[in-house]
C-alpha atoms as a PDB file:
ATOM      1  CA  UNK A   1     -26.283   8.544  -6.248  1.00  0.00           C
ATOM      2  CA  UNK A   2     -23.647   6.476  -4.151  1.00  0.00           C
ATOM      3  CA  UNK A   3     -23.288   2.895  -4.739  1.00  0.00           C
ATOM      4  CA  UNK A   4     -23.519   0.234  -1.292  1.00  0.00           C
ATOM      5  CA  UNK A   5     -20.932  -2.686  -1.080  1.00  0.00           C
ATOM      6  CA  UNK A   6     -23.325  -4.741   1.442  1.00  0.00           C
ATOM      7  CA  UNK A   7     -21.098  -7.583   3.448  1.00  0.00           C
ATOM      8  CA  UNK A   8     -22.103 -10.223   6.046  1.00  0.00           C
ATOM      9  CA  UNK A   9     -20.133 -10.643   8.723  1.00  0.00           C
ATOM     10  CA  UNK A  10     -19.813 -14.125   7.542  1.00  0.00           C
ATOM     11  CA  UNK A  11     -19.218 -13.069   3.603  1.00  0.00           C
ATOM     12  CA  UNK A  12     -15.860 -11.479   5.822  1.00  0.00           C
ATOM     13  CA  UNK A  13     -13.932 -14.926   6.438  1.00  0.00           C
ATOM     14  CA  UNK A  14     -12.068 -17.277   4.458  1.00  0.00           C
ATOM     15  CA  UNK A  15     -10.829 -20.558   5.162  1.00  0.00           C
ATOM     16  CA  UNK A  16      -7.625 -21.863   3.768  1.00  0.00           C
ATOM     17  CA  UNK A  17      -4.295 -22.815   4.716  1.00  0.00           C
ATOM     18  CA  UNK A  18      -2.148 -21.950   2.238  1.00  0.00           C
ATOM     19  CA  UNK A  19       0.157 -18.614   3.179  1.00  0.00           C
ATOM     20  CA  UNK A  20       2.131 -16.631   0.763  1.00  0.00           C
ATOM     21  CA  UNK A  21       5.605 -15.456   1.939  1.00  0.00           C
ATOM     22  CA  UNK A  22       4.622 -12.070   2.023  1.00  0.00           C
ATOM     23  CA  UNK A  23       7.762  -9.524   2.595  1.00  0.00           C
ATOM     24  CA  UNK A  24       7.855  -6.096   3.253  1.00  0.00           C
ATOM     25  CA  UNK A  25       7.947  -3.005   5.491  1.00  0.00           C
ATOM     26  CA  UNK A  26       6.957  -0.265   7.311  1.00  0.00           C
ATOM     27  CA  UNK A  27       7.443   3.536   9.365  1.00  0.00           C
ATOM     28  CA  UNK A  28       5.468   2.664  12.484  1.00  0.00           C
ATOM     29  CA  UNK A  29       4.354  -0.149  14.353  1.00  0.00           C
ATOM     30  CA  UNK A  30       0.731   0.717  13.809  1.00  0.00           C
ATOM     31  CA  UNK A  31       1.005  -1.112  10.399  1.00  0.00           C
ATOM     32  CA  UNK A  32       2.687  -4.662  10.170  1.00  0.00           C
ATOM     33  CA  UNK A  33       3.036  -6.805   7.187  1.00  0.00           C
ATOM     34  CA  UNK A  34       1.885  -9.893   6.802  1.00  0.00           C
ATOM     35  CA  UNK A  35       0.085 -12.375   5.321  1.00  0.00           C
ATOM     36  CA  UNK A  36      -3.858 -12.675   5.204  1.00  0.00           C
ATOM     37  CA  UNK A  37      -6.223 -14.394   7.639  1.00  0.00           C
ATOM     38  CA  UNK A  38      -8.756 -11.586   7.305  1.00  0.00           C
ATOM     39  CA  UNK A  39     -10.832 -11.157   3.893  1.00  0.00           C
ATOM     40  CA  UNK A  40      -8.587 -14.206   2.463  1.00  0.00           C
ATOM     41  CA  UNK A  41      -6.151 -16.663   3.603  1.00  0.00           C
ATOM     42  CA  UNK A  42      -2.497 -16.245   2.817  1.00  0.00           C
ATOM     43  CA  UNK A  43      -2.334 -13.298   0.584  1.00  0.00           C
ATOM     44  CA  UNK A  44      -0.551  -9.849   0.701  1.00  0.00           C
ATOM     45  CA  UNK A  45      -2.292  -8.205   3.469  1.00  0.00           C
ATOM     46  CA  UNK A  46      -1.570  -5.310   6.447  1.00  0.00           C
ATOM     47  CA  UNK A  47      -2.514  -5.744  10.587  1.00  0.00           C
ATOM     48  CA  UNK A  48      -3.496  -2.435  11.429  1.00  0.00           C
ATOM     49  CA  UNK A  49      -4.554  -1.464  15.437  1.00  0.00           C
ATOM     50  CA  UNK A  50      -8.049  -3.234  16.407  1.00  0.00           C
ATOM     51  CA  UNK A  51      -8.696  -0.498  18.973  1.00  0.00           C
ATOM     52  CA  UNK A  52      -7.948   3.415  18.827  1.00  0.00           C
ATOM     53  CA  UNK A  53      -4.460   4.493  19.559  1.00  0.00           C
ATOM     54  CA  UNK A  54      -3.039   0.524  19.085  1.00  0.00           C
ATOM     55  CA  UNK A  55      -0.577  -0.375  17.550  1.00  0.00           C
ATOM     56  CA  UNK A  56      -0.757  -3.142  14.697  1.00  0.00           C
ATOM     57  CA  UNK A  57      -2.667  -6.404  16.208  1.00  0.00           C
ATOM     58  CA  UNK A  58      -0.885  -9.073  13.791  1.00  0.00           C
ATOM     59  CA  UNK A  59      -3.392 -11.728  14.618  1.00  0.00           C
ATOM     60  CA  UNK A  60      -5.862  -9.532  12.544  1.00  0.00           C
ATOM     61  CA  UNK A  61      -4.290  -9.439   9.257  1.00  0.00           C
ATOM     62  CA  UNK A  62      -6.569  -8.118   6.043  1.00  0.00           C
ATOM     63  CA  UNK A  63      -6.107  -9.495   2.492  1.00  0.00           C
ATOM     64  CA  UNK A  64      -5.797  -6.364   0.004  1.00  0.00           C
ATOM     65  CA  UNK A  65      -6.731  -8.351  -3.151  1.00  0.00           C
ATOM     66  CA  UNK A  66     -10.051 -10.482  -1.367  1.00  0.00           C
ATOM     67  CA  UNK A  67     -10.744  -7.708   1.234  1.00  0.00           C
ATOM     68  CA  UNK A  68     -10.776  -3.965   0.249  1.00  0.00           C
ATOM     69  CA  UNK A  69      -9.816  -4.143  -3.101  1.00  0.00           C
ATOM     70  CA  UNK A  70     -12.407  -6.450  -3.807  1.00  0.00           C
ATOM     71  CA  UNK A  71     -15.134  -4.617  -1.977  1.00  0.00           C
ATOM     72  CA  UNK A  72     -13.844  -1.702  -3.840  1.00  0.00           C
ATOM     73  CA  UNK A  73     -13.893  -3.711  -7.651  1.00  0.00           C
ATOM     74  CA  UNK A  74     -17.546  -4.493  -6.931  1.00  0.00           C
ATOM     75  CA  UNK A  75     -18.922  -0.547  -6.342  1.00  0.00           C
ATOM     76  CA  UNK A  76     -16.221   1.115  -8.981  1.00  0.00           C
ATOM     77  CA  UNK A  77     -15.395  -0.713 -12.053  1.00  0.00           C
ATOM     78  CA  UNK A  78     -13.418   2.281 -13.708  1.00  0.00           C
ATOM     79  CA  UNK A  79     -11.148   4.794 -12.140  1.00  0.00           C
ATOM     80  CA  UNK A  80     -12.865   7.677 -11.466  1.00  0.00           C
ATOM     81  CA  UNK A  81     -12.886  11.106  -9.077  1.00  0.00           C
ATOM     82  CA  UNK A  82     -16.402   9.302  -7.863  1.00  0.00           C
ATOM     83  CA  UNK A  83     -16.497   7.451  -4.292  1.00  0.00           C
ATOM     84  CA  UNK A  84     -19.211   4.622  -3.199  1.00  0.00           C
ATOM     85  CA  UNK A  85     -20.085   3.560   0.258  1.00  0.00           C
ATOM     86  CA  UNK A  86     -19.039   0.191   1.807  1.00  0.00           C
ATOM     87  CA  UNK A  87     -21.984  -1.331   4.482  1.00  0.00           C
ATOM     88  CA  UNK A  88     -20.964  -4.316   6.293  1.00  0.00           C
ATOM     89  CA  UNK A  89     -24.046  -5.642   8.476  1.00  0.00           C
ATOM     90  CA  UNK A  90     -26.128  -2.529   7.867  1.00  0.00           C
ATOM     91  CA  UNK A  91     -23.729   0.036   9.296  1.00  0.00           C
ATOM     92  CA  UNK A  92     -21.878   2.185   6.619  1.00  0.00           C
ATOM     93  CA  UNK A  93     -18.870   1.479   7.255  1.00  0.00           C
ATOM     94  CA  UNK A  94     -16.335   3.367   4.795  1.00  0.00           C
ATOM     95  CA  UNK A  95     -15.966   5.468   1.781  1.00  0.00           C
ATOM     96  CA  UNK A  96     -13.819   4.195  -1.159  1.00  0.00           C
ATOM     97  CA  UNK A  97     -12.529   5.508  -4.345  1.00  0.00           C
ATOM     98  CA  UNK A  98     -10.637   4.076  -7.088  1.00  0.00           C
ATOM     99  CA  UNK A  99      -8.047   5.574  -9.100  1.00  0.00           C
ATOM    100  CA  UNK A 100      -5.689   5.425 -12.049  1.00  0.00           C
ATOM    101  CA  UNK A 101      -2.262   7.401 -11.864  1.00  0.00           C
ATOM    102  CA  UNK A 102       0.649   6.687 -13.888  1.00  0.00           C
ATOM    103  CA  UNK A 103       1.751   3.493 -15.270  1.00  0.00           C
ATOM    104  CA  UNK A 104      -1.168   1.855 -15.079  1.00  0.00           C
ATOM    105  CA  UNK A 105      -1.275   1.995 -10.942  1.00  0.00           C
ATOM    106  CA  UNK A 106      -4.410   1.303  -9.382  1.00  0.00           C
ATOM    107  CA  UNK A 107      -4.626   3.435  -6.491  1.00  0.00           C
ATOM    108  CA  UNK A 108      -7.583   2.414  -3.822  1.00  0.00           C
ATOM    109  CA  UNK A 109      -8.747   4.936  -1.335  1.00  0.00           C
ATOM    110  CA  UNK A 110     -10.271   4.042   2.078  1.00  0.00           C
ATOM    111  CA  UNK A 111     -12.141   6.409   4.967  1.00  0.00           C
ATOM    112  CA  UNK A 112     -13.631   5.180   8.209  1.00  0.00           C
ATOM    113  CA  UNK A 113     -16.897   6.346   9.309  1.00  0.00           C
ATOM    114  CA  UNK A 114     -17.919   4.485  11.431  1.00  0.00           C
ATOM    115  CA  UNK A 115     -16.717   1.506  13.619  1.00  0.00           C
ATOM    116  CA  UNK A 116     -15.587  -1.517  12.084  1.00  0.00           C
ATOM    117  CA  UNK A 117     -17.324  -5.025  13.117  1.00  0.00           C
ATOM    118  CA  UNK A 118     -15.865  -6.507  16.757  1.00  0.00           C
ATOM    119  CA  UNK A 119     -12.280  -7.461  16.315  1.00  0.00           C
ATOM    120  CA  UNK A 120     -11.708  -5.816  12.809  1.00  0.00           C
ATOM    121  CA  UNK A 121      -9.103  -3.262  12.352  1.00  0.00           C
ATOM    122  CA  UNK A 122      -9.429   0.141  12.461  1.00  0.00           C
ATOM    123  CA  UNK A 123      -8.554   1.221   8.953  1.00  0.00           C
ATOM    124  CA  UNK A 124      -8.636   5.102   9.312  1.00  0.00           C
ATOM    125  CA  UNK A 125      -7.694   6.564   6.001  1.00  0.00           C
ATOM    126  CA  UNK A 126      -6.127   3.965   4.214  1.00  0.00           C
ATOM    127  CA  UNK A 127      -4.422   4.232   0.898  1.00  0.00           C
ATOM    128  CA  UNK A 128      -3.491   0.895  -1.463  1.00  0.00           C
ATOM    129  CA  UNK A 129      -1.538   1.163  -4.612  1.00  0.00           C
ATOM    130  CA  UNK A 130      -0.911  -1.893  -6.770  1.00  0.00           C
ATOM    131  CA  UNK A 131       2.116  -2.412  -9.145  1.00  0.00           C
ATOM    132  CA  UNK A 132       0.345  -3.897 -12.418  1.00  0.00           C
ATOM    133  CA  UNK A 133       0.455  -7.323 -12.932  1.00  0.00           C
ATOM    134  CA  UNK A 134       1.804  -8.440  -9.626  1.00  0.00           C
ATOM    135  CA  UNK A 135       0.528  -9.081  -5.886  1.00  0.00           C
ATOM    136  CA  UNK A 136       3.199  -6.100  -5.071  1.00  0.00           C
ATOM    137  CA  UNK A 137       1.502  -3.245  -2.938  1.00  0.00           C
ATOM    138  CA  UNK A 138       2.663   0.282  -1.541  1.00  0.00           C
ATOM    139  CA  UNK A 139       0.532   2.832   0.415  1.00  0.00           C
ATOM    140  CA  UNK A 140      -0.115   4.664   3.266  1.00  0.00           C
ATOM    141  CA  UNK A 141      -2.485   4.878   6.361  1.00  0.00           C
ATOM    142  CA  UNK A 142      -3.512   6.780   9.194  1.00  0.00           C
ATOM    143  CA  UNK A 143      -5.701   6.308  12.329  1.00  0.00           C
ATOM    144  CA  UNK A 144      -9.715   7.515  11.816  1.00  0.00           C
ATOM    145  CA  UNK A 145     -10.026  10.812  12.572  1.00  0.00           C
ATOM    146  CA  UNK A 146     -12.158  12.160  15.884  1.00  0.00           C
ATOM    147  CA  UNK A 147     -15.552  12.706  16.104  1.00  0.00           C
ATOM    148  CA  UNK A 148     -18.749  11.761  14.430  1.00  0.00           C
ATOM    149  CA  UNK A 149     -17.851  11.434  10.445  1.00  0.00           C
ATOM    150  CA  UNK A 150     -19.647  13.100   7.478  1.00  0.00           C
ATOM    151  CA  UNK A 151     -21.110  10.606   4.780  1.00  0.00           C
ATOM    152  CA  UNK A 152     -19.413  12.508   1.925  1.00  0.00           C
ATOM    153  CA  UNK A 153     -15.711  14.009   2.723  1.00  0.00           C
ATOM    154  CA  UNK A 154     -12.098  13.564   1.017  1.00  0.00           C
ATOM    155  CA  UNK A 155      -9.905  13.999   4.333  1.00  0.00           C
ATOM    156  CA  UNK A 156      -8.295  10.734   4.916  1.00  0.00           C
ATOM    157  CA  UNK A 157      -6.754  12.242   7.987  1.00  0.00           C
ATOM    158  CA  UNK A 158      -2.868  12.017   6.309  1.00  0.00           C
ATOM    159  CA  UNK A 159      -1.589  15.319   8.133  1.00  0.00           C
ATOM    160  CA  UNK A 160      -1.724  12.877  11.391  1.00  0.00           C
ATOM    161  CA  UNK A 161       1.534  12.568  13.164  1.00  0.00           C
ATOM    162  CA  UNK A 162       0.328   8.906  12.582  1.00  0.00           C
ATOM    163  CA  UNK A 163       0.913   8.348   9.038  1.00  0.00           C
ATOM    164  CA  UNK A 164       2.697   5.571   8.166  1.00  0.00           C
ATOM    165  CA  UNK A 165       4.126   4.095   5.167  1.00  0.00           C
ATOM    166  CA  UNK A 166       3.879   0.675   3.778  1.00  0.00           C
ATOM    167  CA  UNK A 167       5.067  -1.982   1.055  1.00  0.00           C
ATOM    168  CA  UNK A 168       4.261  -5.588   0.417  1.00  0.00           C
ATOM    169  CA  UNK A 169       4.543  -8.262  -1.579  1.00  0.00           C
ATOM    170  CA  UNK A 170       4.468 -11.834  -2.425  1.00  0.00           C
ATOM    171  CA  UNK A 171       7.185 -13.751  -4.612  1.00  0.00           C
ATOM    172  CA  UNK A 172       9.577 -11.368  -3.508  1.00  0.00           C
ATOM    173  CA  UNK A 173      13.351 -11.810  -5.309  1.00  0.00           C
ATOM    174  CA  UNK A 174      15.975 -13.820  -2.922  1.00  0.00           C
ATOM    175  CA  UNK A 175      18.852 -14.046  -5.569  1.00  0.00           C
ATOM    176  CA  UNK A 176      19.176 -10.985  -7.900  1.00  0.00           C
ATOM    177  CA  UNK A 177      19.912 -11.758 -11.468  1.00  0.00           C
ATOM    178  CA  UNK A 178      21.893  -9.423 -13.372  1.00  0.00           C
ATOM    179  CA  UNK A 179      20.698  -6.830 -14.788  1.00  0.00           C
ATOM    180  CA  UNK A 180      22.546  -3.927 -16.965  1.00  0.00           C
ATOM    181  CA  UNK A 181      20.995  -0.392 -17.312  1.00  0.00           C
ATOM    182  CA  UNK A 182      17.516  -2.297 -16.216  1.00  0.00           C
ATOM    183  CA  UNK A 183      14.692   0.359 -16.124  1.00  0.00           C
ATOM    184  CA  UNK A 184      11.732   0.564 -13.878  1.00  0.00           C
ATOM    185  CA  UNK A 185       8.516   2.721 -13.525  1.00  0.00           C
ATOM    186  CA  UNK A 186       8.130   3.955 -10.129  1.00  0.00           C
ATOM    187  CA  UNK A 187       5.229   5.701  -8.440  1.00  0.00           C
ATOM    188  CA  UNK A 188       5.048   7.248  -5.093  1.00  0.00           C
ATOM    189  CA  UNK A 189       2.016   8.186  -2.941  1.00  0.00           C
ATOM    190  CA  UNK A 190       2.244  11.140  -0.454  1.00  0.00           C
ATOM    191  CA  UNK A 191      -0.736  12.283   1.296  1.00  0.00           C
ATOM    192  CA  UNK A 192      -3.169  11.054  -1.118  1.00  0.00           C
ATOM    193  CA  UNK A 193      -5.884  12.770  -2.426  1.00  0.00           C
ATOM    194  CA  UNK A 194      -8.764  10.792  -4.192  1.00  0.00           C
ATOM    195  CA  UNK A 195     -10.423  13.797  -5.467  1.00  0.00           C
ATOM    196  CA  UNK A 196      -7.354  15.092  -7.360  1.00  0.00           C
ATOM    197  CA  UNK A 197      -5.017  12.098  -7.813  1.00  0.00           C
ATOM    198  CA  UNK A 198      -1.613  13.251  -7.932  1.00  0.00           C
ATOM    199  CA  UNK A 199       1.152  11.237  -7.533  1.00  0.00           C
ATOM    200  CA  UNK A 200       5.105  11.325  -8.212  1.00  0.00           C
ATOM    201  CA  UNK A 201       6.981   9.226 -10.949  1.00  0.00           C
ATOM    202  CA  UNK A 202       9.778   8.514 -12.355  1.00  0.00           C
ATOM    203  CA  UNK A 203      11.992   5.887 -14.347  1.00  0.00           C
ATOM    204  CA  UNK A 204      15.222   4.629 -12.131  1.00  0.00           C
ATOM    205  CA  UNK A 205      18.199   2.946 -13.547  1.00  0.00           C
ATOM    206  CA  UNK A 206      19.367  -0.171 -11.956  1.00  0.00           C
ATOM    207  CA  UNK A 207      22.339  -2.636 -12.338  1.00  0.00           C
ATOM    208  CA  UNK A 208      23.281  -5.361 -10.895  1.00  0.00           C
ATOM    209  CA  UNK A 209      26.138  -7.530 -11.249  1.00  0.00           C
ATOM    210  CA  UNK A 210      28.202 -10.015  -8.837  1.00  0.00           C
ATOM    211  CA  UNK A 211      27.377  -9.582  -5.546  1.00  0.00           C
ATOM    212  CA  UNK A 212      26.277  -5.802  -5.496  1.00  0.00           C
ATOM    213  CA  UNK A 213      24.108  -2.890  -7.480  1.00  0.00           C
ATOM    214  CA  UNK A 214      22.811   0.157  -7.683  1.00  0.00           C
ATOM    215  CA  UNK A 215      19.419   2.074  -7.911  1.00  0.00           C
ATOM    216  CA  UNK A 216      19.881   5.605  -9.550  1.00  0.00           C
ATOM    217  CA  UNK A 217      17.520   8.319 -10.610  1.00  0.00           C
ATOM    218  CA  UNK A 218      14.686   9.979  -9.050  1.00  0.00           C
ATOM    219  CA  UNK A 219      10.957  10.393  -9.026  1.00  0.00           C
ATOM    220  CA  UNK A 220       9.355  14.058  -8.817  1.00  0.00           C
ATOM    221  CA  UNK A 221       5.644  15.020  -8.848  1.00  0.00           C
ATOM    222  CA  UNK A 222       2.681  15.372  -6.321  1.00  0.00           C
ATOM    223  CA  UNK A 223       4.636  13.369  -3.237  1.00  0.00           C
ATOM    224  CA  UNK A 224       7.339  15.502  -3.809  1.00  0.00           C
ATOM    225  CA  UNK A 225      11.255  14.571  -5.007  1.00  0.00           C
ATOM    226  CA  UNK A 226      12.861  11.223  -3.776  1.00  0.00           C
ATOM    227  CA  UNK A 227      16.336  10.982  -5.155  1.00  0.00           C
ATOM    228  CA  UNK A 228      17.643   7.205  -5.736  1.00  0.00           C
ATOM    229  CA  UNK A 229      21.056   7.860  -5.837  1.00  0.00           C
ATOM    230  CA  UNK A 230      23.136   5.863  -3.624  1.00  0.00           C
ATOM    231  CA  UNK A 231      21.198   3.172  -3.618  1.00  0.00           C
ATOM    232  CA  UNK A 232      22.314  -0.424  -3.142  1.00  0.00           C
ATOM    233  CA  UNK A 233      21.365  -3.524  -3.896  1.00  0.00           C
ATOM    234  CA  UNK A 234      21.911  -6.925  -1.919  1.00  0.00           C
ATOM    235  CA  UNK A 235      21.816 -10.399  -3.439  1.00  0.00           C
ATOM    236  CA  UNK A 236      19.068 -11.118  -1.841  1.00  0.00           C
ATOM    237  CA  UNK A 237      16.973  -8.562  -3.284  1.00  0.00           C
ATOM    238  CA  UNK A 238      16.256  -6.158  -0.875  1.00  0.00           C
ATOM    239  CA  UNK A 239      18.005  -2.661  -1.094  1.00  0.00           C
ATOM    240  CA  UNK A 240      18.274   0.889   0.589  1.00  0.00           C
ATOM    241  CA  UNK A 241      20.365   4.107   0.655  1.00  0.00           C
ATOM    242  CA  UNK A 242      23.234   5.462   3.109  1.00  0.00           C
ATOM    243  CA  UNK A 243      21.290   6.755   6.565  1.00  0.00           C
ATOM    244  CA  UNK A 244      18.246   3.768   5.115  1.00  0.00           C
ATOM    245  CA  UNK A 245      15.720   6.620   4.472  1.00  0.00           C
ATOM    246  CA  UNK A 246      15.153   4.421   1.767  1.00  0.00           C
ATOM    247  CA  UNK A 247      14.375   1.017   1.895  1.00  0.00           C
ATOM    248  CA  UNK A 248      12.862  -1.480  -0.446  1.00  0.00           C
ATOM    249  CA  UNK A 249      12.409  -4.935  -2.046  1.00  0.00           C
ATOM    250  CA  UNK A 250      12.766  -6.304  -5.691  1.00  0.00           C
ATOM    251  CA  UNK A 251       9.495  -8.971  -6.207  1.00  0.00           C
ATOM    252  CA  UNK A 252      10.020 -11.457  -8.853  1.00  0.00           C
ATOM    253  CA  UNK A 253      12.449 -14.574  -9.777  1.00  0.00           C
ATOM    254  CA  UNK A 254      14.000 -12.253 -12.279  1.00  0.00           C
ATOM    255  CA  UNK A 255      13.245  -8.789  -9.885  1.00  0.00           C
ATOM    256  CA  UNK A 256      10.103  -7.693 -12.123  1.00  0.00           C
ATOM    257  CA  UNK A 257       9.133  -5.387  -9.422  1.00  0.00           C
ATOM    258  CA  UNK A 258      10.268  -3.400  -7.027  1.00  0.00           C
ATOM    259  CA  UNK A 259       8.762  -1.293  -3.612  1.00  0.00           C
ATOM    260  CA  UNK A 260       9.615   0.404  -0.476  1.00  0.00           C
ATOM    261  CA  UNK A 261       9.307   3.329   1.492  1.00  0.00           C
ATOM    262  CA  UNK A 262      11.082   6.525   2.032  1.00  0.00           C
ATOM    263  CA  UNK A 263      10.804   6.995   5.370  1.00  0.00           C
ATOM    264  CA  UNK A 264      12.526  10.478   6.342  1.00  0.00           C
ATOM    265  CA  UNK A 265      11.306  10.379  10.350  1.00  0.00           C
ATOM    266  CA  UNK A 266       8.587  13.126   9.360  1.00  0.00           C
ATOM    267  CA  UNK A 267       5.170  12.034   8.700  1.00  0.00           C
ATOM    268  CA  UNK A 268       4.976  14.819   6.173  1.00  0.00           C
ATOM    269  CA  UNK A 269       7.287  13.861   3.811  1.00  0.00           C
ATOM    270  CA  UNK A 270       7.250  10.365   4.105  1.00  0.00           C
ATOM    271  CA  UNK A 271       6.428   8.141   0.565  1.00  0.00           C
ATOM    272  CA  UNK A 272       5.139   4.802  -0.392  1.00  0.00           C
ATOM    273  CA  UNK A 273       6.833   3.716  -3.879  1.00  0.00           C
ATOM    274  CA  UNK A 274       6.506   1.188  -6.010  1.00  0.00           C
ATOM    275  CA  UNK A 275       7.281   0.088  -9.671  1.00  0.00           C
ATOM    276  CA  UNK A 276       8.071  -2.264 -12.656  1.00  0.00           C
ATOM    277  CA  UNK A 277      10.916  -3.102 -15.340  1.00  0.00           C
ATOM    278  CA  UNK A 278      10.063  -2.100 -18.442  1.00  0.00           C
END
């Protein structure tokens, strides 16, 4: 039997006026980075369109950890295949799953049914990966699909021409420190499937020395082959390839983490990635 998240409509803001300095990226203007004022005051959060066919309303911006996550934490304590429903004033709102792939990445798993409360985004099939230990997030979304929605179903709607791919992250690194034959686990999410988690991974090599570096290696699995190679690193942390098909951020005073996107033009082939030094 499914689980209900029940919200109020006033359990949904936060007051606050601390922000993070949330940095990041991604594909399309229908997702913007930001930080919070939805769900959560100044933490790692997305705008995503308030109407159908927007693009990214960036006065709506939706905490991951207090908003869906949360919502999320509170129906599925362990990873599972299993979703739950979310109900926000008595209208089931979305289905959720919760997953554990390599690494130790959460992976949370989002699918509109219905329409969200006045002014809140429209979260179609939504996607949120966490790197462990840190407010560092990667993922991917696309808009609700057509149509009156099944309770129970695993399409996300990721074959839209829509999809978009996304990192974030607070803390992120603004002066690299060196690092020699530095290793990181990386993850990447293509086209997600809750049911059957499958992801790709990967450890890349990274040095960094001076005023310049270099990512190198590759991850392989279920979102397919990115190659790393040809990477390079700024001193301010940030970092991407020849052509910036990839493009990326280390998080962390001495670059614990790292995430970014490999944006190839196609929504098919496009991947979320993120990682941490061993």
């Amino acid at each position: 039997m499914k689980k209900l998240f029940v919200f109020s409509a006033l359990a949904l803001a936060a007051s606050g006026s601390f922000a993070a300095t949330v940095t990041g990226g991604s594909s399309t203007a229908y997702v913007s980075v930001q930080p919070s004022n939805m769900q959560g005051v100044g933490e790692v959060g997305i705008a995503m369109p308030t109407v159908v066919s927007g693009t990214a309303d960036i006065t709506k911006v939706v905490s991951f950890k207090s908003g869906p996550i949360a919502q999320t934490n509170g129906l599925i304590p362990a990873a599972s295949t299993t979703s739950a429903h979310i109900v926000m004033n008595n209208v089931k709102i979305s289905e959720t799953w919760k997953s554990s792939v390599a690494y130790g990445t959460q992976v949370y798993s989002y699918r509109q049914i219905s329409d969200p409360l006045p002014n809140f985004p429209q979260f179609g099939g939504e996607v949120i990966a966490k790197v462990p230990g840190v407010e560092v997030y990667f993922g991917e979304w696309a808009p609700r699909k057509t149509g009156v929605q099944p309770d129970k179903s695993t399409d996300l709607n990721l074959t839209s021409a829509n999809r978009t791919v996304f990192y974030a992250g607070e803390n992120a690194t603004t002066a690299m420190p060196t690092l020699v034959n530095a290793k990181y686990d990386v993850v990447g999410i293509k086209r997600f499937d809750p049911s059957a988690p499958s992801v790709s991974s990967g450890t890349l090599n990274v040095n960094y020395g001076g005023s310049a570096g270099t990512i190198a290696g590759s991850i392989a699995g279920g979102a397919g082959t990115v190659n790393f190679n040809g990477t390079n690193i700024a001193s301010n942390g940030s970092f991407q390839n020849t052509g910036s098909t990839i493009k990326g951020q280390f998080y962390g005073t001495g670059a614990e983490a790292m995430a970014g996107i490999y944006n190839t033009g196609n929504t098919a082939t496009s991947v979320a990635f993120g990682g941490k030094k061993q």
